[in-house]
N, C-alpha and C. Protein backbone atom coordinates (compact mmCIF):
# COMPACT_ATOMS: atom_id res chain seq x y z
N UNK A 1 -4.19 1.22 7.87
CA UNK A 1 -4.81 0.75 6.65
C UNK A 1 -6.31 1.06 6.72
N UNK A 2 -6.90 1.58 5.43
CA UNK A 2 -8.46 2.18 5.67
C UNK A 2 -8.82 0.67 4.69
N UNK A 3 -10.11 0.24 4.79
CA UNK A 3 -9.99 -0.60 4.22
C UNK A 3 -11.85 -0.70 3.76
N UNK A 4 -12.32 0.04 2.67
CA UNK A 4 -13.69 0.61 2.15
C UNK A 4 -14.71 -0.45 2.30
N UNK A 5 -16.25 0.25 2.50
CA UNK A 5 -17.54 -0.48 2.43
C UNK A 5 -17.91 -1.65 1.26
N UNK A 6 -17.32 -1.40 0.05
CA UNK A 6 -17.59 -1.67 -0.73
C UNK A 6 -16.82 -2.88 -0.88
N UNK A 7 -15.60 -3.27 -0.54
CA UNK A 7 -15.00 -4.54 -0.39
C UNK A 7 -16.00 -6.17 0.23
N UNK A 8 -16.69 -5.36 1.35
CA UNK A 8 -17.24 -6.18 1.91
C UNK A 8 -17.91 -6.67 1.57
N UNK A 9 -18.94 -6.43 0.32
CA UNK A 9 -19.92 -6.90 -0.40
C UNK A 9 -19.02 -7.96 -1.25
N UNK A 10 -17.72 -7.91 -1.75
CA UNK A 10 -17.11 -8.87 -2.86
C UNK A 10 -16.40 -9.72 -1.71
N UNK A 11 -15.82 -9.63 -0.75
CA UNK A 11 -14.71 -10.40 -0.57
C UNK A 11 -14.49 -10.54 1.21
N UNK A 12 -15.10 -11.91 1.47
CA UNK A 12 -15.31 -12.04 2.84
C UNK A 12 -13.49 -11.98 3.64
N UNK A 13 -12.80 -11.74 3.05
CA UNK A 13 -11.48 -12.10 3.47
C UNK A 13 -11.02 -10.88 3.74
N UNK A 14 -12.05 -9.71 4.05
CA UNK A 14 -11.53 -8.83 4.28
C UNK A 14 -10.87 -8.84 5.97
N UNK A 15 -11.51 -9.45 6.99
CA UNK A 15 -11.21 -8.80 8.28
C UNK A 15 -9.75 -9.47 8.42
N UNK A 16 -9.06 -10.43 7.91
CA UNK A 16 -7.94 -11.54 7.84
C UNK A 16 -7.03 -10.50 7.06
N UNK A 17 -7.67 -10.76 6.15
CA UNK A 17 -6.60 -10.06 5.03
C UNK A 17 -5.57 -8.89 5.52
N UNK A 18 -5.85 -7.83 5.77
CA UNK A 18 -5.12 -6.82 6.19
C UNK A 18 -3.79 -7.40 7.62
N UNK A 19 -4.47 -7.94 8.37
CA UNK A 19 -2.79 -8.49 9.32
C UNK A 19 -2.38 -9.30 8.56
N UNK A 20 -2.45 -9.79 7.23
CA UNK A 20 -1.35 -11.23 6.66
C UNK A 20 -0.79 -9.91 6.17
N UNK A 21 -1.42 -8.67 5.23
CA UNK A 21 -0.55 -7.60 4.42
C UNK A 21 0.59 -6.95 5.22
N UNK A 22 -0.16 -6.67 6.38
CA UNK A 22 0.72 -6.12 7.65
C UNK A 22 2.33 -6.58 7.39
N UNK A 23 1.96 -8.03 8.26
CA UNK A 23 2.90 -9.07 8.95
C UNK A 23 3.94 -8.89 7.38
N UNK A 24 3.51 -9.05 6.12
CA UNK A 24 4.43 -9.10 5.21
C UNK A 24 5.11 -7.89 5.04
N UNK A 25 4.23 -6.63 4.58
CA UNK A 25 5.39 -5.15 4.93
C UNK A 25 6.57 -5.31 6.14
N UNK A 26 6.10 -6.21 7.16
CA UNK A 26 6.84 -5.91 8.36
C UNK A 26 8.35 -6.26 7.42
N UNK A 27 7.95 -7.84 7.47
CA UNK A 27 9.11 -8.41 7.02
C UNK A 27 9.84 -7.79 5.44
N UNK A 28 9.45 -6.90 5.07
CA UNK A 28 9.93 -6.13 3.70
C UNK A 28 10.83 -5.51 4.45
N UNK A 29 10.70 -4.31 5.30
CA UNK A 29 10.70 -3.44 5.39
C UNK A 29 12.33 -3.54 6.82
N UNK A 30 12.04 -4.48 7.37
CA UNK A 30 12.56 -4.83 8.91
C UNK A 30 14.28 -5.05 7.91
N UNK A 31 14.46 -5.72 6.55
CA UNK A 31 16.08 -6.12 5.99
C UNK A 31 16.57 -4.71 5.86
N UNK A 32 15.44 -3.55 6.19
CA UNK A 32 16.16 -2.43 5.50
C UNK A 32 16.25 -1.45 7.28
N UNK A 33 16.26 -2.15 7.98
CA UNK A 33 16.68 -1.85 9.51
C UNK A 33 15.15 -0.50 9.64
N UNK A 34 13.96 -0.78 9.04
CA UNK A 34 13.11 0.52 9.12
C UNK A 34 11.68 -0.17 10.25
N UNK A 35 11.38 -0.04 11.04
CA UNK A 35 10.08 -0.97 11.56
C UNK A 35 8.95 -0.12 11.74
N UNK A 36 8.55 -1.15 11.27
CA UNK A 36 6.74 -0.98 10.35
C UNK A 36 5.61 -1.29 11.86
N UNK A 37 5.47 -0.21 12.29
CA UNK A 37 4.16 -0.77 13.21
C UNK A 37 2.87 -0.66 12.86
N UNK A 38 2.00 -1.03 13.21
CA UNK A 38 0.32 -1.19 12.47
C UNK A 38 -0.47 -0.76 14.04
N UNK A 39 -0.56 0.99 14.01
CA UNK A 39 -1.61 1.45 15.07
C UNK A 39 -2.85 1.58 14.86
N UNK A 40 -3.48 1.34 13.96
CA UNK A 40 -4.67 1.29 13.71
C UNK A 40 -4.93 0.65 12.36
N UNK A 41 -6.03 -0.23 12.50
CA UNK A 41 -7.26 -0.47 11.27
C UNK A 41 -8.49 -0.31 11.48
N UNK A 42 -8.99 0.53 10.36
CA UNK A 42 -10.41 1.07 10.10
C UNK A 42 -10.76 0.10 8.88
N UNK A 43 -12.01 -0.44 8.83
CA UNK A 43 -12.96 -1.30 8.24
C UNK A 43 -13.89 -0.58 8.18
N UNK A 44 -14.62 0.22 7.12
CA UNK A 44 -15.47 0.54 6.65
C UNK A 44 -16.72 0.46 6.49
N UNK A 45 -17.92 -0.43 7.53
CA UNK A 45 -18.73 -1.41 7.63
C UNK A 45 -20.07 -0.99 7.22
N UNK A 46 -20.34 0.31 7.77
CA UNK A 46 -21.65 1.27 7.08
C UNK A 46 -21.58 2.10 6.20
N UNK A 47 -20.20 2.41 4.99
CA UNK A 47 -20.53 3.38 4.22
C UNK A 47 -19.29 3.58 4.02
N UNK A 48 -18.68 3.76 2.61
CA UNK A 48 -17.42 4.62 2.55
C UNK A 48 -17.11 6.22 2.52
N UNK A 49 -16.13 6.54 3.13
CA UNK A 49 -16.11 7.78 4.31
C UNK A 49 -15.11 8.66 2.78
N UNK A 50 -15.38 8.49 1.77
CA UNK A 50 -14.38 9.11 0.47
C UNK A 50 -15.42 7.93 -0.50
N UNK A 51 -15.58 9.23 -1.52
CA UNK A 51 -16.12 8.40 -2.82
C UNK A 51 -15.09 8.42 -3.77
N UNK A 52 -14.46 6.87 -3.47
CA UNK A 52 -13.65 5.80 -4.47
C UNK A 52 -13.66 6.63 -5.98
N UNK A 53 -12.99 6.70 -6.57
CA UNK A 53 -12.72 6.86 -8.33
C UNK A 53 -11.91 6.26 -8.92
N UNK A 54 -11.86 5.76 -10.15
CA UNK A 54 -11.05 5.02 -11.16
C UNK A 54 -9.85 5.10 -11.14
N UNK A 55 -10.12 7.14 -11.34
CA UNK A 55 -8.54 7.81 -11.15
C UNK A 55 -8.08 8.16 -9.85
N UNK A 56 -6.88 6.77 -9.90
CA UNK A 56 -5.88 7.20 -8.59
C UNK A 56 -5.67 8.25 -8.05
N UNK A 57 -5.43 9.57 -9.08
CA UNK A 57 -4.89 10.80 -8.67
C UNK A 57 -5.86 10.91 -7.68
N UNK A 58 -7.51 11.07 -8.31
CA UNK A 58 -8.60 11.25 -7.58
C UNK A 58 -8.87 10.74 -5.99
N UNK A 59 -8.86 9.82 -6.44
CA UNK A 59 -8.60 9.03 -4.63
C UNK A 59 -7.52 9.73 -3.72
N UNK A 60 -6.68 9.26 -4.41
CA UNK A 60 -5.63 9.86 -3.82
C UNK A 60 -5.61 11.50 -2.89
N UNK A 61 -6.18 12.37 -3.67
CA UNK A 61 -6.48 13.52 -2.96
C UNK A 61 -7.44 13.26 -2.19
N UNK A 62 -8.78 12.84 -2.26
CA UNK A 62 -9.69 12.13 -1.61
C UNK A 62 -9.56 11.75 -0.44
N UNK A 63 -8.83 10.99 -0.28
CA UNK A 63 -8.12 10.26 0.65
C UNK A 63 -7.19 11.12 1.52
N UNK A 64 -6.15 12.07 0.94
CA UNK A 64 -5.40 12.90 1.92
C UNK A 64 -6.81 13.98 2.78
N UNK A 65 -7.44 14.40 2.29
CA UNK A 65 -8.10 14.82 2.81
C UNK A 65 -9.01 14.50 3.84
N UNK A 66 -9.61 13.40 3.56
CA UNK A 66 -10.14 12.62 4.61
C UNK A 66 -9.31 12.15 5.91
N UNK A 67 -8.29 12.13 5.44
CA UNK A 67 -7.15 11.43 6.28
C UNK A 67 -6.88 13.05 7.35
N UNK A 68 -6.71 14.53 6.73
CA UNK A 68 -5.99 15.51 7.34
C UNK A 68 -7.31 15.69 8.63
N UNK A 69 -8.70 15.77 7.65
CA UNK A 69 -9.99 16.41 8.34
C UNK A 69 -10.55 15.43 9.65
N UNK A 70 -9.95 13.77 9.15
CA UNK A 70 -10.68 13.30 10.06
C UNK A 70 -9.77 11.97 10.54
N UNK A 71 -8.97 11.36 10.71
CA UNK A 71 -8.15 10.54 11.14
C UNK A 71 -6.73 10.88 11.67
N UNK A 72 -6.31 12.00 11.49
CA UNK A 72 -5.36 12.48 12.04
C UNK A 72 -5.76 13.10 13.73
N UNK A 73 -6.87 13.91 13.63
CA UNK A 73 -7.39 13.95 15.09
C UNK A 73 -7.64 12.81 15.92
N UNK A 74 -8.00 11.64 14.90
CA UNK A 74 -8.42 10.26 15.82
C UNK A 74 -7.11 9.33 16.54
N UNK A 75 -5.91 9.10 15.43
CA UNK A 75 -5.41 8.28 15.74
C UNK A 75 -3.87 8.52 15.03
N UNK A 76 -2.92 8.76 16.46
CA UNK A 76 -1.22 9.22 15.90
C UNK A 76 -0.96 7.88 15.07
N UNK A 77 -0.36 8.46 13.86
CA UNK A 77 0.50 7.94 13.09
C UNK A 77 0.99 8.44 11.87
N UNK A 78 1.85 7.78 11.52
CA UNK A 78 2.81 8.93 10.44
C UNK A 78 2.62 8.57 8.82
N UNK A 79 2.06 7.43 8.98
CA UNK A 79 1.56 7.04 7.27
C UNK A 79 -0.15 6.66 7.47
N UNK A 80 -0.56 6.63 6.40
CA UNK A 80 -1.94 5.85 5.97
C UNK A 80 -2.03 5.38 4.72
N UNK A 81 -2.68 4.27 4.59
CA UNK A 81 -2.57 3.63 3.34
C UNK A 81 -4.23 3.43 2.91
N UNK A 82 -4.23 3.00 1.69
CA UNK A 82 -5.83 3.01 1.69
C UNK A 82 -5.99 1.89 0.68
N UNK A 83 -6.73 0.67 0.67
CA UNK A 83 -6.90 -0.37 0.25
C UNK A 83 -8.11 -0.34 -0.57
N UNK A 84 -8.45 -0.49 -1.68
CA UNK A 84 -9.63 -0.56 -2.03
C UNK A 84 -9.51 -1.51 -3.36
N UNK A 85 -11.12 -2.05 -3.72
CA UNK A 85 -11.16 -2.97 -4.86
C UNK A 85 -11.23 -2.47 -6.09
N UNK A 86 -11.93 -0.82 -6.12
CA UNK A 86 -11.76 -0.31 -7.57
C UNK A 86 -11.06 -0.54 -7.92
N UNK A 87 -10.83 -1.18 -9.41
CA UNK A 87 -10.30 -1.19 -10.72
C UNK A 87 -9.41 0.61 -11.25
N UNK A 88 -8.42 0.52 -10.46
CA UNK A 88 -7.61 2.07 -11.13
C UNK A 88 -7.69 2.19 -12.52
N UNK A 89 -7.78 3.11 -13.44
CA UNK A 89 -7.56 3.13 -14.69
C UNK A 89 -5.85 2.69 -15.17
N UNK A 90 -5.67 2.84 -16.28
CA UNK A 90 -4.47 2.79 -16.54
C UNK A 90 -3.47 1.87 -16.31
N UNK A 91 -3.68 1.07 -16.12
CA UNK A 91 -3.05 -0.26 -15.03
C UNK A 91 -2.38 0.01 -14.08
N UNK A 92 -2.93 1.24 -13.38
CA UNK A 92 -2.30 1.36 -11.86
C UNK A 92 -3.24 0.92 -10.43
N UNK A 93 -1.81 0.21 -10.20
CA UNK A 93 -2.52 -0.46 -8.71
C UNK A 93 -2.25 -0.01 -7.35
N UNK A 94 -1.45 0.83 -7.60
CA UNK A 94 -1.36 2.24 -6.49
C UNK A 94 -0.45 3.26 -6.69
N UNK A 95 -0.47 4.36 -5.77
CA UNK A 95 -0.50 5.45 -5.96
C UNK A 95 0.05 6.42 -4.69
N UNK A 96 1.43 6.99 -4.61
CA UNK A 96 1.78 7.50 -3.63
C UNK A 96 2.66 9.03 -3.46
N UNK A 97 2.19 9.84 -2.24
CA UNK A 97 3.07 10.97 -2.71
C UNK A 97 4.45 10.77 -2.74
N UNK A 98 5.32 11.17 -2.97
CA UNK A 98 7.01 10.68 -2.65
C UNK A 98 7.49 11.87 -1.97
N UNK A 99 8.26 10.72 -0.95
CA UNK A 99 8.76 11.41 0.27
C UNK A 99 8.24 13.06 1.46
N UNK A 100 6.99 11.86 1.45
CA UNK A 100 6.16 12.92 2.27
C UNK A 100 5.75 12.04 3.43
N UNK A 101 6.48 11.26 4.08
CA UNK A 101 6.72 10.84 5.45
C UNK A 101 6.32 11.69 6.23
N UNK A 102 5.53 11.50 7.26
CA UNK A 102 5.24 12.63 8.65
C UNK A 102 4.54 13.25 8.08
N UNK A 103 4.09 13.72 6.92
CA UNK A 103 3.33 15.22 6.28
C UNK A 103 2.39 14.66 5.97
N UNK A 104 1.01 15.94 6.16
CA UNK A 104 -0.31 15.68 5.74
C UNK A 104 -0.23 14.80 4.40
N UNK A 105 0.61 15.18 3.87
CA UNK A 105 0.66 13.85 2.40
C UNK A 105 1.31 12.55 2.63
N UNK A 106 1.37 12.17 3.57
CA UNK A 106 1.95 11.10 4.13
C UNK A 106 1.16 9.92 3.51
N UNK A 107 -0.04 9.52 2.23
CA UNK A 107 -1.06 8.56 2.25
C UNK A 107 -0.47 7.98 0.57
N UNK A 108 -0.74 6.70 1.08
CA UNK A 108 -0.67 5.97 -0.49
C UNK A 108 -2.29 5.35 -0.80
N UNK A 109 -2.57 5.02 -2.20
CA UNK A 109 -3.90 4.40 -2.35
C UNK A 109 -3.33 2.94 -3.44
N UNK A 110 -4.30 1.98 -2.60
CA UNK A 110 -3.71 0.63 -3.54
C UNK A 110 -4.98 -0.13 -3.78
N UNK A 111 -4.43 -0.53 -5.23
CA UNK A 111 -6.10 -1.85 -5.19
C UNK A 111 -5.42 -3.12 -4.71
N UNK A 112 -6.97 -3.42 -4.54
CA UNK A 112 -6.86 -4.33 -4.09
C UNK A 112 -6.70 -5.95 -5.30
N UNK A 113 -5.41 -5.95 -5.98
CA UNK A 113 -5.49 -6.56 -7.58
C UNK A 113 -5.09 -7.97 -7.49
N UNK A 114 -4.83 -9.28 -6.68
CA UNK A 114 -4.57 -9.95 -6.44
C UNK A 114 -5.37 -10.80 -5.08
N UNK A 115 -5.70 -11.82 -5.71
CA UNK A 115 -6.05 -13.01 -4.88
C UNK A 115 -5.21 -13.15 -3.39
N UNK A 116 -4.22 -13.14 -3.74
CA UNK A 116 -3.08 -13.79 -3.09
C UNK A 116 -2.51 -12.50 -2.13
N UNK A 117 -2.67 -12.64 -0.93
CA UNK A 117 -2.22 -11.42 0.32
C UNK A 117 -0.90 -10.24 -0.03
N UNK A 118 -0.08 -11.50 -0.12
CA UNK A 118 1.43 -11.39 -0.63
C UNK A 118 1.52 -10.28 -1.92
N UNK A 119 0.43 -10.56 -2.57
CA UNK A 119 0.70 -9.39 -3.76
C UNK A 119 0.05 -7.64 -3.58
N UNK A 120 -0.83 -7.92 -2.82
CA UNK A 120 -1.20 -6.62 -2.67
C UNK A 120 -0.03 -6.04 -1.47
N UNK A 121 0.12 -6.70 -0.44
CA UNK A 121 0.77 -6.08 0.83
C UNK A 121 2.06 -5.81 0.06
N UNK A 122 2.57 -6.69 -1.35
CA UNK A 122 4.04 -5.71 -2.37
C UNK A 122 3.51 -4.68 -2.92
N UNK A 123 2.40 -4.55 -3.27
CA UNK A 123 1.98 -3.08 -3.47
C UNK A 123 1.99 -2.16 -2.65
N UNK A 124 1.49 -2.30 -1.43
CA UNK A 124 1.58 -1.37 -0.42
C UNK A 124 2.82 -0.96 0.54
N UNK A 125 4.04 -1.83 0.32
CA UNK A 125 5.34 -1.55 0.81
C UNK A 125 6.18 -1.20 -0.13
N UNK A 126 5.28 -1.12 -2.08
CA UNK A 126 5.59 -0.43 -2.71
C UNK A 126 5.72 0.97 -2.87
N UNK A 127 4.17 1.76 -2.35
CA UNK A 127 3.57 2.68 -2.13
C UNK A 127 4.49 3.43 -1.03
N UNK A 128 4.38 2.44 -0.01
CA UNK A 128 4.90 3.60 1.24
C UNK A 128 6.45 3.87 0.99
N UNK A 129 7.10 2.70 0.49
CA UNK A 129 8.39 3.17 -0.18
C UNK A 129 8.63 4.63 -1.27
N UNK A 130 7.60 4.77 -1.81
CA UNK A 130 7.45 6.25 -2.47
C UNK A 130 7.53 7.06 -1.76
N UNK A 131 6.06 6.89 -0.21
CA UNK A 131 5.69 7.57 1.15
C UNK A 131 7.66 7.99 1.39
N UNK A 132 8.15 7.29 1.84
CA UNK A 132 9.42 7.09 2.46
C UNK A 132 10.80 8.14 1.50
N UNK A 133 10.09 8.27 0.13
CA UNK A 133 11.17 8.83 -0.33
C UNK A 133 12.00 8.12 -1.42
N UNK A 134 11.61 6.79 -1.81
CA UNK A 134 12.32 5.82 -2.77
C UNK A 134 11.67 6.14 -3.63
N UNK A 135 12.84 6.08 -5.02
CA UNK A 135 12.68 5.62 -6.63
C UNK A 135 12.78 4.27 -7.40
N UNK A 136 12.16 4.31 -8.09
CA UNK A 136 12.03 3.22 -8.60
C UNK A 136 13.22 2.48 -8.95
N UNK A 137 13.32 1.14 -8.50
CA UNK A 137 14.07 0.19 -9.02
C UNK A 137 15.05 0.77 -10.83
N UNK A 138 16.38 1.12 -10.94
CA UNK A 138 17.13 1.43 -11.89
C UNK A 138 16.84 0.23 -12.89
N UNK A 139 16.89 -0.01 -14.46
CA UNK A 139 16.62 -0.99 -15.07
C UNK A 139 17.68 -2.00 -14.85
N UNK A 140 17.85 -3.48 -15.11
CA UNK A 140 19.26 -3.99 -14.56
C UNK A 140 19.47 -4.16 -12.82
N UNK A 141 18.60 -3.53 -12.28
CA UNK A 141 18.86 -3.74 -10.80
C UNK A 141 18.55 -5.17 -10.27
N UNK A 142 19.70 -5.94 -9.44
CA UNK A 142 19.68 -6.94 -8.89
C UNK A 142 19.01 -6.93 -7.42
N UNK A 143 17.98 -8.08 -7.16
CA UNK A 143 17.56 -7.36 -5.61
C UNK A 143 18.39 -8.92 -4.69
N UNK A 144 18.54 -8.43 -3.45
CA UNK A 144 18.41 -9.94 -2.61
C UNK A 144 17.73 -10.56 -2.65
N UNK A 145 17.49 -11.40 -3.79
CA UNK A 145 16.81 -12.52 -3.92
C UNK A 145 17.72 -13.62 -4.72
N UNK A 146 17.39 -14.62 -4.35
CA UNK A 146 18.07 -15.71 -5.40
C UNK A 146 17.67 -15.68 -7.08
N UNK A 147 16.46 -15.09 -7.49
CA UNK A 147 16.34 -14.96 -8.38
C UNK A 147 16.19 -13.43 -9.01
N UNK A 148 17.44 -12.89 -9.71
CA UNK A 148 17.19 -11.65 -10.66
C UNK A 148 16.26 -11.44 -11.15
N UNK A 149 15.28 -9.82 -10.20
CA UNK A 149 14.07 -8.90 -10.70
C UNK A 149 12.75 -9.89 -10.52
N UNK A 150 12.95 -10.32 -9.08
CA UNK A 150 11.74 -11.63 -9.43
C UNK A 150 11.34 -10.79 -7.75
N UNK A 151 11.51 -9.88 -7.36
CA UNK A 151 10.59 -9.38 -6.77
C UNK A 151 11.21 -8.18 -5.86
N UNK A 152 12.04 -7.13 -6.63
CA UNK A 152 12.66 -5.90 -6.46
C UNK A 152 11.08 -5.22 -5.95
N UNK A 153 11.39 -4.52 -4.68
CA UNK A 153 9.92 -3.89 -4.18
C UNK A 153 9.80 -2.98 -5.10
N UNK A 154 11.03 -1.71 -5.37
CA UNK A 154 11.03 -0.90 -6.16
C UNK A 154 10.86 -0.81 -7.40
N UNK A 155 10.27 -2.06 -8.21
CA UNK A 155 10.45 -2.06 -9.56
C UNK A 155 9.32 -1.20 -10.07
N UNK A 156 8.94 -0.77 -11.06
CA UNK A 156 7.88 0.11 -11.63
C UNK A 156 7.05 -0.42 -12.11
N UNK A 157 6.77 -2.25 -11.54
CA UNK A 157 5.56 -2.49 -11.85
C UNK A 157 5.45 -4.05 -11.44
N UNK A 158 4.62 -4.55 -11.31
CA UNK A 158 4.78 -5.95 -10.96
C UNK A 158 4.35 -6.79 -11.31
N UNK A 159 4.95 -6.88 -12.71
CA UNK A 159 5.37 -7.56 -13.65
C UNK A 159 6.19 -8.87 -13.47
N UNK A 160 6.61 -9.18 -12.19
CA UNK A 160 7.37 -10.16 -12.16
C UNK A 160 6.61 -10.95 -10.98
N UNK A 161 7.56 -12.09 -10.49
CA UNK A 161 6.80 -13.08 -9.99
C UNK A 161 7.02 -12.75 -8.26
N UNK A 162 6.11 -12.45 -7.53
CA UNK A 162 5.93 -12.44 -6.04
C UNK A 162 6.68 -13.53 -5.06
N UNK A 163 7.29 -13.31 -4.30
CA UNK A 163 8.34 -14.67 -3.81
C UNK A 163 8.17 -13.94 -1.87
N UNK A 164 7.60 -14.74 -1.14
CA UNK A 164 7.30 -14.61 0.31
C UNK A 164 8.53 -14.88 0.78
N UNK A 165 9.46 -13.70 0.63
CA UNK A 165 11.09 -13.57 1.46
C UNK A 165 11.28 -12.38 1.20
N UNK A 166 12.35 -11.71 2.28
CA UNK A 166 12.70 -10.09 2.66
C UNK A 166 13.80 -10.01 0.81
N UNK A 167 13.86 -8.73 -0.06
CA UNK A 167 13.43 -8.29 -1.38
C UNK A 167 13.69 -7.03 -1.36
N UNK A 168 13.82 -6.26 -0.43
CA UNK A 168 13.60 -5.01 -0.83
C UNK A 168 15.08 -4.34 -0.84
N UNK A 169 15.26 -3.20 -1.79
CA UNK A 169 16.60 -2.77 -2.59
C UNK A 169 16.61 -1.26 -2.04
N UNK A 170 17.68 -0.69 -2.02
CA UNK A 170 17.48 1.05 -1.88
C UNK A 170 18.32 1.40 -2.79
């Protein structure tokens, strides 16, 4: 998880925040027999290392690049995610290549759009689920949850209500 300069000025909950997002992908991700390890976090403290844009797409390339030129030499791992507070245009709150696992496009970008841990870290096990190769939640799709579409990872938007229990559909 990269996690930008510019956060730090709004939101002291940054150094916490990222292991509660963690710990929750884990548990998304672990009903679908897949395990999520967390080898590195970068915190951003003197400067952001990619200039942030509105447009996702933008970041998004931004970001793979930064990621091929300069974090891939630093530190093995097979995804990167990138957390930030910009406001995406369009009402998107992240942004991922699909099914580019292991590959230089291996990176999703997410805002940071919610108070609450639980909602961004469903964005980001949203994202890497793209990373991974998943489509979006079919309309009508029931997830393991007690309550119908009340927190399908895959849905195409999250629009529905966040519920801290394993959720996720293939």
């Amino acid at each position: 998880h990269i996690v930008p300069h510019k956060r730090l000025n709004v939101d002291r909950r940054v150094f916490s925040t990222p292991s509660e997002m963690f710990c929750h992908g884990v548990q998304l991700y672990r009903s679908l027999g897949i395990r999520v390890m967390l080898v590195g976090l970068e915190i951003w403290t003197y400067g952001d290392q990619i200039e942030v844009s509105p447009d996702p797409d933008v970041t998004l390339e931004r970001f793979r690049n930064w990621r091929r030129r300069t974090l891939l030499s630093r530190t093995k791992h097979d995804n990167a995610q990138f957390i930030t507070k910009v406001d995406f245009i369009c009402n998107t709150v992240g942004l991922a290549y699909t099914g580019e696992i292991c590959t230089s496009r291996s990176v999703a970008v997410n805002e940071d759009h919610n108070d609450n841990a639980i909602g961004v870290a469903t964005t980001l096990a949203h994202e890497m689920g793209h990373n991974l190769g998943l489509s979006h939640d079919a309309p009508g799709c029931v997830c393991r949850s007690s309550q119908p579409q009340s927190g399908c990872i895959k849905a195409p938007s999250h629009g529905y209500s966040i519920h801290h229990r394993p959720f996720v559909t293939v």
